[in-house]
Protein backbone atom coordinates (compact mmCIF):
# COMPACT_ATOMS: atom_id res chain seq x y z
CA UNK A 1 8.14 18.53 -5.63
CA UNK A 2 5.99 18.04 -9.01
CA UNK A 3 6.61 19.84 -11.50
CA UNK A 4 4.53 22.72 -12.07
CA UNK A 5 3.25 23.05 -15.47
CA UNK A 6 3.35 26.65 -17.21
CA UNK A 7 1.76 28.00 -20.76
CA UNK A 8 2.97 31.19 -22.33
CA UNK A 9 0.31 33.27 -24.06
CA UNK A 10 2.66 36.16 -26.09
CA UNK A 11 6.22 36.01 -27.35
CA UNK A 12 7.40 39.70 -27.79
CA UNK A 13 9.82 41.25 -24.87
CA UNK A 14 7.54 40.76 -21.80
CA UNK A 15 6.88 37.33 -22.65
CA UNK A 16 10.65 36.77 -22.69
CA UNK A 17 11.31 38.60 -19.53
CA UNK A 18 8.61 36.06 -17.68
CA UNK A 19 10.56 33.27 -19.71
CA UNK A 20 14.17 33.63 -18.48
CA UNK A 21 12.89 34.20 -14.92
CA UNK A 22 10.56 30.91 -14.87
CA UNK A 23 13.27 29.11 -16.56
CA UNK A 24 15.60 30.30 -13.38
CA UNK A 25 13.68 27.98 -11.35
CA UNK A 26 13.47 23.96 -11.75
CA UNK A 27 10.41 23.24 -10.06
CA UNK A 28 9.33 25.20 -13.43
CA UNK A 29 8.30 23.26 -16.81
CA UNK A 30 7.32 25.82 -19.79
CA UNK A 31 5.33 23.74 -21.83
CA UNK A 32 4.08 25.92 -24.64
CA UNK A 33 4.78 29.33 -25.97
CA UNK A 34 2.10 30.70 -28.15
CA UNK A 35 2.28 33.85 -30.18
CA UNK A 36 0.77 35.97 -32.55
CA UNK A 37 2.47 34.35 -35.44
CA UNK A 38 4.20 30.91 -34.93
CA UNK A 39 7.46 32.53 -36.08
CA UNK A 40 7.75 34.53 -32.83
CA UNK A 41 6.72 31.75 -30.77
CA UNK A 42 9.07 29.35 -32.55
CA UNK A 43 12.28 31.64 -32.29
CA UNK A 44 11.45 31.68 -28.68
CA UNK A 45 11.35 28.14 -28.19
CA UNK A 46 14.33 27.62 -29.92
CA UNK A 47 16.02 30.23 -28.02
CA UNK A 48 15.12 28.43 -24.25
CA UNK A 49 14.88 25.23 -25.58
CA UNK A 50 11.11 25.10 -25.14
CA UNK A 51 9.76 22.15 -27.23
CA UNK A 52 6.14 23.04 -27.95
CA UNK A 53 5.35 26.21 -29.78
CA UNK A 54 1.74 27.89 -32.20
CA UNK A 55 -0.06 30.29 -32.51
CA UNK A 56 -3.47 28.67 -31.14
CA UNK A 57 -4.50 28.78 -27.59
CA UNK A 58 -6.27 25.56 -27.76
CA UNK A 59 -2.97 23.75 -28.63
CA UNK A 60 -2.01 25.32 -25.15
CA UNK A 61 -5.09 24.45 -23.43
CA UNK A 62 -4.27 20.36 -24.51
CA UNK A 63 -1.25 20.00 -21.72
CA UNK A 64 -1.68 19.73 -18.38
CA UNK A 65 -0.96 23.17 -17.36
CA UNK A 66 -1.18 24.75 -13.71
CA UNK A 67 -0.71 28.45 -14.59
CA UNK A 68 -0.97 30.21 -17.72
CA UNK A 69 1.12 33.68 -18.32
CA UNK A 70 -0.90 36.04 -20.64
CA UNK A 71 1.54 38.77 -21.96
CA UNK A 72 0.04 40.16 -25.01
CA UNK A 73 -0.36 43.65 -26.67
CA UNK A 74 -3.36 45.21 -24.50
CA UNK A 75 -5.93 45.46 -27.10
CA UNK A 76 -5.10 41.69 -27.70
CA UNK A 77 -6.06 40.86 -23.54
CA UNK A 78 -9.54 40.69 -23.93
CA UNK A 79 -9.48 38.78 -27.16
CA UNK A 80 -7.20 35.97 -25.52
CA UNK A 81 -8.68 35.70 -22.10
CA UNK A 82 -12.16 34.92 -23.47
CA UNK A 83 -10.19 31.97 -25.11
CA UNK A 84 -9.25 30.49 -22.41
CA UNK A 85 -12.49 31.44 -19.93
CA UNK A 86 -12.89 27.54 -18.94
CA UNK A 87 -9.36 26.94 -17.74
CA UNK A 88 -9.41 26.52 -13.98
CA UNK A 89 -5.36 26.99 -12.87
CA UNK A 90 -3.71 29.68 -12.07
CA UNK A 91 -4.13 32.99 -14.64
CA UNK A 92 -1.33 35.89 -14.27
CA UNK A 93 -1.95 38.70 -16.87
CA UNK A 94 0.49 41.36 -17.39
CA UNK A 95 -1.52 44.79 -16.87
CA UNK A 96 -3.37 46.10 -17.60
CA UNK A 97 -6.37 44.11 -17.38
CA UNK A 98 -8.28 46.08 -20.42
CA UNK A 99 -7.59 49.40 -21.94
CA UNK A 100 -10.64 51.17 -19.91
CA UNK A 101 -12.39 50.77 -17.02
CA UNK A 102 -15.23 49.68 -19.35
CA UNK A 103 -13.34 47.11 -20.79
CA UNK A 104 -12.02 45.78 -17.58
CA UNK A 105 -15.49 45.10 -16.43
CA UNK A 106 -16.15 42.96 -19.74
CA UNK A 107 -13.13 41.07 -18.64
CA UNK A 108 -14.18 40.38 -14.94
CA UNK A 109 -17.32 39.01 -16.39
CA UNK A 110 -15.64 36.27 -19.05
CA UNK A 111 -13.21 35.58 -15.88
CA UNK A 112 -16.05 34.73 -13.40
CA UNK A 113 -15.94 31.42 -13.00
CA UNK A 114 -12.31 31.07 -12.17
CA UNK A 115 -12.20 34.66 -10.39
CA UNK A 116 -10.27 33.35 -7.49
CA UNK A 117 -7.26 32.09 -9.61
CA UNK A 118 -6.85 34.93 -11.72
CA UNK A 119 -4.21 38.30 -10.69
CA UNK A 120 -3.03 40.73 -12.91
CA UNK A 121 1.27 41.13 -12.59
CA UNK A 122 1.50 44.45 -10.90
CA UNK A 123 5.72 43.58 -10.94
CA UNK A 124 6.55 47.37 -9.13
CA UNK A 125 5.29 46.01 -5.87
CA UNK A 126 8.04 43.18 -5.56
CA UNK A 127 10.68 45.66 -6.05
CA UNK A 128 13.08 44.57 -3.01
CA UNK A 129 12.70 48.10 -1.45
CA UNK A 130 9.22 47.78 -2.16
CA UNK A 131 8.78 45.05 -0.04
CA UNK A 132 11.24 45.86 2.62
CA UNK A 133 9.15 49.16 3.41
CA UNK A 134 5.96 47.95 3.26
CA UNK A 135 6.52 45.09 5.94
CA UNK A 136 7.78 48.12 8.26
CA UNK A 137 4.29 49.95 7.74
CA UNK A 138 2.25 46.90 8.09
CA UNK A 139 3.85 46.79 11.78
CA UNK A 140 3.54 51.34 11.92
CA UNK A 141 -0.02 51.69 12.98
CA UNK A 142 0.78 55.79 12.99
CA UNK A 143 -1.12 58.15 10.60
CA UNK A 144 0.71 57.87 7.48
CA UNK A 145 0.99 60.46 4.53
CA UNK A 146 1.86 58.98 1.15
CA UNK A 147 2.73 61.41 -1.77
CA UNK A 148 3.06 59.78 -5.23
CA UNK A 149 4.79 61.82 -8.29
CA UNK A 150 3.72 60.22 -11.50
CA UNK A 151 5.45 61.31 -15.05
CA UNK A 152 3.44 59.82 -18.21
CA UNK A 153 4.83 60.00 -22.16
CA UNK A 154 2.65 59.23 -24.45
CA UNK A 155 4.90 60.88 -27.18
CA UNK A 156 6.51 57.70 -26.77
CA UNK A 157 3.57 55.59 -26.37
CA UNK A 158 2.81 56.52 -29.68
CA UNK A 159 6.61 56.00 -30.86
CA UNK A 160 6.36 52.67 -29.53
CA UNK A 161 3.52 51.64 -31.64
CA UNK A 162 0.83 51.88 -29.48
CA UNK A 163 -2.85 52.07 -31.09
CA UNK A 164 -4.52 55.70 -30.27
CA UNK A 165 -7.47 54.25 -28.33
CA UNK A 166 -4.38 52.74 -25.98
CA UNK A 167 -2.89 56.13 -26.02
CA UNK A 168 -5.47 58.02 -25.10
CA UNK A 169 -6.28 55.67 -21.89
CA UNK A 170 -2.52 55.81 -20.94
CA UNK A 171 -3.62 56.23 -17.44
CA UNK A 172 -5.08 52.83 -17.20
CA UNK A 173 -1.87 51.31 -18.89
CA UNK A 174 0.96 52.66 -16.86
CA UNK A 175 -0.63 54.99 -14.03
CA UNK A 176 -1.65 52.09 -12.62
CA UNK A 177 1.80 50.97 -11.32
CA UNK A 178 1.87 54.22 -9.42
CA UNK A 179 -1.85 54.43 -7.82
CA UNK A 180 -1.61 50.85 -7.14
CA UNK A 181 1.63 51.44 -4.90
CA UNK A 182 -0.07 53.91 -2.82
CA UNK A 183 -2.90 52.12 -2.37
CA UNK A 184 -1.07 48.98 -1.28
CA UNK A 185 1.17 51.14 1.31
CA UNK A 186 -1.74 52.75 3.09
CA UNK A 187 -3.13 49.09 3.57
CA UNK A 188 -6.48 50.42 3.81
CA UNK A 189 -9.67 51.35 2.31
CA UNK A 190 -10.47 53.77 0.06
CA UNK A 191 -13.32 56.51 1.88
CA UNK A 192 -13.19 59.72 -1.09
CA UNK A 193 -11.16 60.97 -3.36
CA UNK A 194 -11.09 64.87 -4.06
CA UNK A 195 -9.79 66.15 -7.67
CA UNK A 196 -8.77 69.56 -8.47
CA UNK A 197 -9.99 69.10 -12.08
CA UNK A 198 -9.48 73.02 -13.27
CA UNK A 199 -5.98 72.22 -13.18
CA UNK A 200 -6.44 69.46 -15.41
CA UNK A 201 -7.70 71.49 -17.93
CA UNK A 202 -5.39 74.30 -18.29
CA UNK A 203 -1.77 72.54 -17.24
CA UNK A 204 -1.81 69.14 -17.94
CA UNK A 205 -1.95 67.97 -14.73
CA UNK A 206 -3.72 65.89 -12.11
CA UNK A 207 -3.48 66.94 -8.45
CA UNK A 208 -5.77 64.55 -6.14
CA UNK A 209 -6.17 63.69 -2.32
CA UNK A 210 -7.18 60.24 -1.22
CA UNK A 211 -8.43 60.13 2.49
CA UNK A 212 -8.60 56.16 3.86
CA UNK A 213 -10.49 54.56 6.19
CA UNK A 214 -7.49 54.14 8.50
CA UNK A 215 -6.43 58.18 8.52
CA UNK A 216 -3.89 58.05 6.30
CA UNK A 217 -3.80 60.86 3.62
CA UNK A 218 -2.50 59.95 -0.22
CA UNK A 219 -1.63 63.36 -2.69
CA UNK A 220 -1.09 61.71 -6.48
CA UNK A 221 0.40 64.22 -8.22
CA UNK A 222 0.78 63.40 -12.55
CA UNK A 223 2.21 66.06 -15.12
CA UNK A 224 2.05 64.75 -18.93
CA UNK A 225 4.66 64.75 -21.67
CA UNK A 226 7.31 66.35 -19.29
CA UNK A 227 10.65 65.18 -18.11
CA UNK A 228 10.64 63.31 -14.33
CA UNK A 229 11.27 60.36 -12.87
CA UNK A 230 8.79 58.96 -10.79
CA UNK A 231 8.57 58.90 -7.26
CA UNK A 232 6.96 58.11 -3.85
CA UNK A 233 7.29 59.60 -0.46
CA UNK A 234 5.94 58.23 3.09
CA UNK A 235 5.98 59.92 5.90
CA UNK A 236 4.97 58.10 9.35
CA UNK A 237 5.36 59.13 12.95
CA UNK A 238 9.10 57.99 12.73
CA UNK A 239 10.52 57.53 9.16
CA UNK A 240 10.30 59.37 5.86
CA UNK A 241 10.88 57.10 3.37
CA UNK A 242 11.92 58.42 -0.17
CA UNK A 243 11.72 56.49 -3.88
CA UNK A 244 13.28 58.62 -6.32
CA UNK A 245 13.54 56.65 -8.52
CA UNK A 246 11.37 53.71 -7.55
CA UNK A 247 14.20 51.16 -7.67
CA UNK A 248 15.92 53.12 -5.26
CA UNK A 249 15.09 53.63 -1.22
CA UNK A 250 16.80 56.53 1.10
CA UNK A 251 14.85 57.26 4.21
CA UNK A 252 15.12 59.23 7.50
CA UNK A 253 14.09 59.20 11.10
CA UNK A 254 13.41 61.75 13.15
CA UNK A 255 16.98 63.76 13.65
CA UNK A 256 16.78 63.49 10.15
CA UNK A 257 19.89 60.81 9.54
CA UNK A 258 19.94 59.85 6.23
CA UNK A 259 19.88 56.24 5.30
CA UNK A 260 20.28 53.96 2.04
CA UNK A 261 18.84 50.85 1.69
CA UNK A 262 21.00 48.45 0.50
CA UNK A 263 19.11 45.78 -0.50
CA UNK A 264 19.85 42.17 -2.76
CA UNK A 265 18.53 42.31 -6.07
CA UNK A 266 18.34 39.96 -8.52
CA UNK A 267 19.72 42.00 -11.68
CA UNK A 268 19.72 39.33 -14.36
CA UNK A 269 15.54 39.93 -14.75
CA UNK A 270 13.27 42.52 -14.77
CA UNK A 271 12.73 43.99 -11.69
CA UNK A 272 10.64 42.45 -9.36
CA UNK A 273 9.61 39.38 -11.54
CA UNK A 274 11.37 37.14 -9.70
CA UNK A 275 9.70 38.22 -6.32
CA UNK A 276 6.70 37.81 -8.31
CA UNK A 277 6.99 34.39 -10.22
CA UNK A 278 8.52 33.06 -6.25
CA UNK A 279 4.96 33.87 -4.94
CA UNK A 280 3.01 31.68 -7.17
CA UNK A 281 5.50 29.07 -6.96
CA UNK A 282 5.54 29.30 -2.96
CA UNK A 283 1.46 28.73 -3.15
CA UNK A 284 2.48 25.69 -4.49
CA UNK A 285 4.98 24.47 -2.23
CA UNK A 286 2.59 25.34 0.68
CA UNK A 287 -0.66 23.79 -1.22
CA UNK A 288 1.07 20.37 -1.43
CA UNK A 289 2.02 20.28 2.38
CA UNK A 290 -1.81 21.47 3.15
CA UNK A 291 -0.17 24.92 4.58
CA UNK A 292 -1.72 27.24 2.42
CA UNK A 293 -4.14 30.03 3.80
CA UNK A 294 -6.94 30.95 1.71
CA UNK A 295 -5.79 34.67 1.17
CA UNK A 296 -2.32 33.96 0.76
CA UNK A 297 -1.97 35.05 -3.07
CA UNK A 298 -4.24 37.64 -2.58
CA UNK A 299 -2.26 38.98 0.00
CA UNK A 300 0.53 39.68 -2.36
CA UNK A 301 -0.88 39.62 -6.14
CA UNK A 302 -3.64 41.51 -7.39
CA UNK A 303 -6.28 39.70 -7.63
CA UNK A 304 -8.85 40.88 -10.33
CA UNK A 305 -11.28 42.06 -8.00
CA UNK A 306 -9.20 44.50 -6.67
CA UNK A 307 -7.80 45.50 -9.88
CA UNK A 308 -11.45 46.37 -10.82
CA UNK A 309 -11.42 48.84 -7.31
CA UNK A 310 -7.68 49.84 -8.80
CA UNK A 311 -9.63 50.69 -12.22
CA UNK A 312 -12.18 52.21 -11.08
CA UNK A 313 -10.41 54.97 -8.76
CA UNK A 314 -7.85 55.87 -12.00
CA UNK A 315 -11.25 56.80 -13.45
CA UNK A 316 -12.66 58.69 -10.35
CA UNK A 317 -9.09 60.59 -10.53
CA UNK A 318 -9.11 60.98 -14.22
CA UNK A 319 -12.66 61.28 -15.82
């Protein structure tokens, strides 16, 4: 198989994570690494061995690349993907895809040309539990209730250096994981979304219930600047299926035996990245022996369009 040709936009700790998992594979060539200052990108390259490092996209955009990996500080995303708007490969962007809704519509608009190629790294859905209890629902046709416990900190946003316009659209940077999990368990459409918005105002909170198009009821629950981990339950006709935290799975059936998943997972990355980074690379395997469907990375990344309907609900919950 060909090598497939990769570019590295960023080259602070998420950059690295998407390095040592791309380097795990040798169908993989990292061409480039560029950074915000050539000496991050260059201690980088000379920690993986990665010959070509800058701090200019359009040194990037000279190889031959067939996916590009934007990883960059989030008020950086728009700057650097209207930089490389004409590239026509494969474009995976660590979310979130703008700090605001608003700003996420700028972006679809510089990305339109090469809309099809572009998804935004959503890594919580490749979890190995994840994915092992979302193949059982695609097969559960029952009524399904999803509840969805999200925690948020931005007392250490703000620790973590994180400008106050990123801050104070928190929701769009890390809620997203959460919302974006219940939306891609109920495998369904999206028909209203009810908010109880006094309780907003006086606790802290956001208590909302999502009614799809297929019957099945979603409750996203979010308390602020309190101690939690989060969480999501599922209950269907048969199973109740419990992640608490997320990167752990216990579920029951109906005489209420509890079960624990154990499931492989491949500890020497970040979680789910590897799941992730095997899905582009399978499109490629698949492309070259003409077996390729036209949905099939839409099927499993997030695509940009429906990171816009992702967007746009966190604001219908929020705002």
């Amino acid at each position: 198989m060909k090598k497939i040709n990769v570019g590295i936009i960023g080259a602070g700790n998420i950059a690295e994570e998407y390095i040592k998992t791309l380097l795990s594979n040798k169908s993989i060539s990292i061409k480039s690494i560029v950074g915000k200052t050539k000496k991050n990108s260059k201690s980088l390259s000379l920690k993986y061995n990665i010959k070509h490092y800058g701090n200019r996209i359009t040194e990037l955009l000279n190889f031959n690349l067939d996916l590009i990996i934007i990883a960059v500080d989030i008020q950086n995303t728009k700057n650097v993907i209207t930089q490389i708007s004409n590239f026509r490969g494969i474009v995976l962007i660590e979310k979130p895809l703008g700090i605001n809704h608003e700003e996420t519509k700028q972006i679809i608009k510089i990305l339109e040309k090469n809309k099809d190629n572009c998804f935004v790294a959503l890594n919580r859905r490749f979890y190995e539990n994840i994915l092992y209890v979302k193949k059982k629902l695609d097969n559960d046709k029952s009524k399904k209730i999803i509840s969805v416990i999200d925690q948020e900190n931005t007392i250490n946003a703000k620790k973590y250096g994180h400008k106050q316009k990123v801050i104070d659209n928190w929701m769009f940077a890390n809620s997203v994981h959460l919302i974006d999990l219940l939306l891609y368990f109920s495998n369904s459409t999206v028909l209203k979304i009810t908010t109880y918005k006094k309780i907003i105002k006086k606790e802290k909170m956001i208590i909302s219930k999502i009614y799809f198009k297929n019957r099945s009821i979603g409750i996203y629950y979010s308390m602020w600047n309190r101690p939690g981990p989060w969480s999501v339950n599922i209950s269907t006709s048969k199973y109740f299926y419990n992640f608490s935290p997320l990167e752990q799975l216990e579920y029951r059936n109906l005489n209420n035996t509890k079960k624990i998943a154990k499931l492989s997972v491949a500890t020497d990355f970040k979680p789910g990245f590897k799941n992730m980074v095997n899905t582009i690379l399978n499109y490629y395997k698949f492309k070259k022996k003409n077996k390729i469907k036209k949905n099939y990375m839409s099927k499993y990344l997030v695509s940009i369009n429906k990171y816009t309907k992702l967007s746009s609900i966190i604001k219908k919950i929020y705002f």
